[in-house]
C-alpha atoms as a PDB file:
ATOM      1  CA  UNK A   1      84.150 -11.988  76.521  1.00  0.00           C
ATOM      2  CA  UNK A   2      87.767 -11.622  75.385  1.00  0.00           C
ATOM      3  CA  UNK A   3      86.973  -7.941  73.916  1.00  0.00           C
ATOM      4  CA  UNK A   4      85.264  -7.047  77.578  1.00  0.00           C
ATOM      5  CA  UNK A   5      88.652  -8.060  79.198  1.00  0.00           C
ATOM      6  CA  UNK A   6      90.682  -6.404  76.301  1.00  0.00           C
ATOM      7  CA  UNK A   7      88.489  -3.309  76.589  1.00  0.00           C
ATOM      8  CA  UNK A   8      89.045  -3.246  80.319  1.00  0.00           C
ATOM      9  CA  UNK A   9      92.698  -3.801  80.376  1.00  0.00           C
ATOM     10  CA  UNK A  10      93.197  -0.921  77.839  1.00  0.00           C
ATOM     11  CA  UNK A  11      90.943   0.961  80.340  1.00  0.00           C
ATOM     12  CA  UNK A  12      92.990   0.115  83.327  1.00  0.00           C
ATOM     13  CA  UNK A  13      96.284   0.870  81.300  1.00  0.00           C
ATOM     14  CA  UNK A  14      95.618   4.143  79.751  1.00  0.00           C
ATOM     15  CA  UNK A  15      94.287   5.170  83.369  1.00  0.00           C
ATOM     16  CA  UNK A  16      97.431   4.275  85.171  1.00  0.00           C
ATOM     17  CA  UNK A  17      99.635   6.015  81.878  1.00  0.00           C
ATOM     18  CA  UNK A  18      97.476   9.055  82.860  1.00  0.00           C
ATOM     19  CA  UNK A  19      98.388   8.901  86.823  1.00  0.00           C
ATOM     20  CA  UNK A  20     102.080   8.106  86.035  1.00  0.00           C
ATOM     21  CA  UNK A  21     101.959  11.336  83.474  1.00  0.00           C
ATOM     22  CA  UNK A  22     100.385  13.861  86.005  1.00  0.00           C
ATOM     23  CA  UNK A  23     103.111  12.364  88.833  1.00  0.00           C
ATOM     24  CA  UNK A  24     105.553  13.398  86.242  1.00  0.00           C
ATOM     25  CA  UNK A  25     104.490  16.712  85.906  1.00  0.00           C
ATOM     26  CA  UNK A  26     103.998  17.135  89.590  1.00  0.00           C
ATOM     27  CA  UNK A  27     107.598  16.147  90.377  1.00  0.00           C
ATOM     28  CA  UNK A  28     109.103  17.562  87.552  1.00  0.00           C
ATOM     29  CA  UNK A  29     107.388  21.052  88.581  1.00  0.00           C
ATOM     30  CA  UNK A  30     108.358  20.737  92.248  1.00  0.00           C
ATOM     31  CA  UNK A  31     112.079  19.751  90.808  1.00  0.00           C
ATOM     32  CA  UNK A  32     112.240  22.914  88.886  1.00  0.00           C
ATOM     33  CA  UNK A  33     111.080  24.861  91.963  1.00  0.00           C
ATOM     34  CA  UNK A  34     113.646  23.668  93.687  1.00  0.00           C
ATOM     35  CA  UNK A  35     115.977  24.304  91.594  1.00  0.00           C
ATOM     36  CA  UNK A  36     115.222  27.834  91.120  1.00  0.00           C
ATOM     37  CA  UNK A  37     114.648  28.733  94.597  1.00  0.00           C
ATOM     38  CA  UNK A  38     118.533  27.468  95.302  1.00  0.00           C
ATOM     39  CA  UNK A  39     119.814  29.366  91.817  1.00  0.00           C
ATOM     40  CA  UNK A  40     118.003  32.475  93.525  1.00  0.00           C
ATOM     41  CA  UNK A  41     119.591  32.187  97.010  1.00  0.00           C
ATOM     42  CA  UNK A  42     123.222  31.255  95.568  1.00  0.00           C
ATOM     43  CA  UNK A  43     123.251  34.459  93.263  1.00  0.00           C
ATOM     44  CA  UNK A  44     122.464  36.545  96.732  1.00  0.00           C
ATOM     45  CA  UNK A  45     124.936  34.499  98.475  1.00  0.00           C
ATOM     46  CA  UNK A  46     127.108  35.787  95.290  1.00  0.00           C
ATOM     47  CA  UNK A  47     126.530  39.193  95.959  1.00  0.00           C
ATOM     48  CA  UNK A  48     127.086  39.459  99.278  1.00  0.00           C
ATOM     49  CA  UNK A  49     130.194  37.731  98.332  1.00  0.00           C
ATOM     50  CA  UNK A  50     131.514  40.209  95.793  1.00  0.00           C
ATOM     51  CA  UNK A  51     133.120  42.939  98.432  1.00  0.00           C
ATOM     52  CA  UNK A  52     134.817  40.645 100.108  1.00  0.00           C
ATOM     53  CA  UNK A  53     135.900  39.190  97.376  1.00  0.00           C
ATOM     54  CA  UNK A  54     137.050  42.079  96.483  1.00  0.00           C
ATOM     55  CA  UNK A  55     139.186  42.892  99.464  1.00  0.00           C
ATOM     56  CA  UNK A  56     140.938  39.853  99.196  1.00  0.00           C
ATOM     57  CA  UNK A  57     142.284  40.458  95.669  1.00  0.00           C
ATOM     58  CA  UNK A  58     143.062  44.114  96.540  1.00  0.00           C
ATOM     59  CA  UNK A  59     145.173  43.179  99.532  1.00  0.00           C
ATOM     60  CA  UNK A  60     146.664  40.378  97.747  1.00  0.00           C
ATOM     61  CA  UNK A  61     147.831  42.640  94.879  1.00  0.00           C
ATOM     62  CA  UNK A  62     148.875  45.315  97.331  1.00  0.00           C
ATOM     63  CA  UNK A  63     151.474  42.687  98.829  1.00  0.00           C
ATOM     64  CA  UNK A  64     152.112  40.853  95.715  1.00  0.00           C
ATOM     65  CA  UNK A  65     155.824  43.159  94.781  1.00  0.00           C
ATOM     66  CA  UNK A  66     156.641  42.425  98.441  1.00  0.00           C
ATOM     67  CA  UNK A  67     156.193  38.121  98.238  1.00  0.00           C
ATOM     68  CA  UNK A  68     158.103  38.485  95.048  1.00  0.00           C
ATOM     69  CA  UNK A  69     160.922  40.334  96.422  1.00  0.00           C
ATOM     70  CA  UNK A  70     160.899  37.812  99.627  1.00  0.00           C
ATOM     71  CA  UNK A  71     161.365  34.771  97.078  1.00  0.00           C
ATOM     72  CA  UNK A  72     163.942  36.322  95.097  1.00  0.00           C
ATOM     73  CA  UNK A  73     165.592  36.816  98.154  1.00  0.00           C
ATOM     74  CA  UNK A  74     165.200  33.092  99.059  1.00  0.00           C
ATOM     75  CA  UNK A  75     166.624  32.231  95.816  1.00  0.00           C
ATOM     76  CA  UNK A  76     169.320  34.427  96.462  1.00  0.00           C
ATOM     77  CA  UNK A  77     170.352  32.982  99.739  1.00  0.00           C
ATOM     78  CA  UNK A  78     169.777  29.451  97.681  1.00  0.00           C
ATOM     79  CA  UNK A  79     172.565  30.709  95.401  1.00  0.00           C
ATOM     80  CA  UNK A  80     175.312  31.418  98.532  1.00  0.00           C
ATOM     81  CA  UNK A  81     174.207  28.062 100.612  1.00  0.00           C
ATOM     82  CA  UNK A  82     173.936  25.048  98.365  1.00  0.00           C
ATOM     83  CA  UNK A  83     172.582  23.223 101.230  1.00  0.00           C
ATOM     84  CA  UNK A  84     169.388  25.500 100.920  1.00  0.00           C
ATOM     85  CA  UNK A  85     168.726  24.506  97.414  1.00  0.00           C
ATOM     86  CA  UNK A  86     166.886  20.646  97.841  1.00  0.00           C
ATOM     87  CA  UNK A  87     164.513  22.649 100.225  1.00  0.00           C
ATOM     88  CA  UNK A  88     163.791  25.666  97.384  1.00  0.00           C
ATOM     89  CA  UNK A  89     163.396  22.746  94.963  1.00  0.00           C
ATOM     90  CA  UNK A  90     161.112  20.901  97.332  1.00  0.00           C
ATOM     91  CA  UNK A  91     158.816  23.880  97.499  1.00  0.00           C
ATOM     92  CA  UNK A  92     159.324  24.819  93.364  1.00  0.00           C
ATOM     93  CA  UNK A  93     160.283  28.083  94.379  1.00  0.00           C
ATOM     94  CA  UNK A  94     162.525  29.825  91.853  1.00  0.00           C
ATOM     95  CA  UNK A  95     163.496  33.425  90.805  1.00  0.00           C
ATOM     96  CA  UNK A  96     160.691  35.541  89.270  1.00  0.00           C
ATOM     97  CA  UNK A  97     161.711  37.100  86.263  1.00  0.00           C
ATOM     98  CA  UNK A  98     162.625  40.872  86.137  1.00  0.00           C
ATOM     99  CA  UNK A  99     162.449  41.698  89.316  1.00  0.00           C
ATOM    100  CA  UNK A 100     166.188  41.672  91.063  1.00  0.00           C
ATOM    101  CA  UNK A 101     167.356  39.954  93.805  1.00  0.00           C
ATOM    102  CA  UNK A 102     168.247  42.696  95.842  1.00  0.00           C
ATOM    103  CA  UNK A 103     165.138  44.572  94.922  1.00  0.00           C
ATOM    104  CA  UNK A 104     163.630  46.920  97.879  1.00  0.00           C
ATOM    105  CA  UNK A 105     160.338  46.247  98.592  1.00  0.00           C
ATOM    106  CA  UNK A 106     157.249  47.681  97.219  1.00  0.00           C
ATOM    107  CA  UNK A 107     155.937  50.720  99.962  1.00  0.00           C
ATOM    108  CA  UNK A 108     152.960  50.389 101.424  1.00  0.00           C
ATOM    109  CA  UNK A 109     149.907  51.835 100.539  1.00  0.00           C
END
């Protein structure tokens, strides 16, 4: 009687190993769906994002000889007003090397 009960626990065991292996697959499969499906629509998100992207970094480098000339200016007005300085130093703005103070500013293109 005790191999009948052994026999049929072994049964029952390696039946629910089975189940637990094909939910494992199942999940993992939809997981990896999933996953792809949101890798897919972030890489079009991506490339929709490029020109803009773009744009920015264009304009910003466009303006870039200008917001260096408008610190160095700051700095400048920091060296003739010593009351100025504690708010430069608040902000950890300081002169940007080789361009002058006086500097004109880049023209626009």
């Amino acid at each position: 009687m005790s191999t009948e009960n052994n026999s049929s626990e072994i049964s029952v065991l390696r039946n629910q190993v089975f189940v637990l292996l094909v939910a494992l697959i199942v999940i993992s499969g939809t997981l990896t769906v999933y996953l792809f499906r949101q890798a897919s629509m972030a890489g079009k998100d991506l490339e929709q994002l490029k020109p803009q992207a773009t744009q920015v970094i264009n304009g910003f480098n466009q303006n870039q000889q200008l917001m260096v000339n408008f610190i160095n200016q700051l700095v400048a007005y920091g060296q003739t007003h010593p009351d100025f300085k504690p708010v430069l130093a608040k902000y950890g703005i300081a002169p940007v090397p080789g361009v002058p103070a006086g500097a004109p500013a880049a023209p626009k293109k």
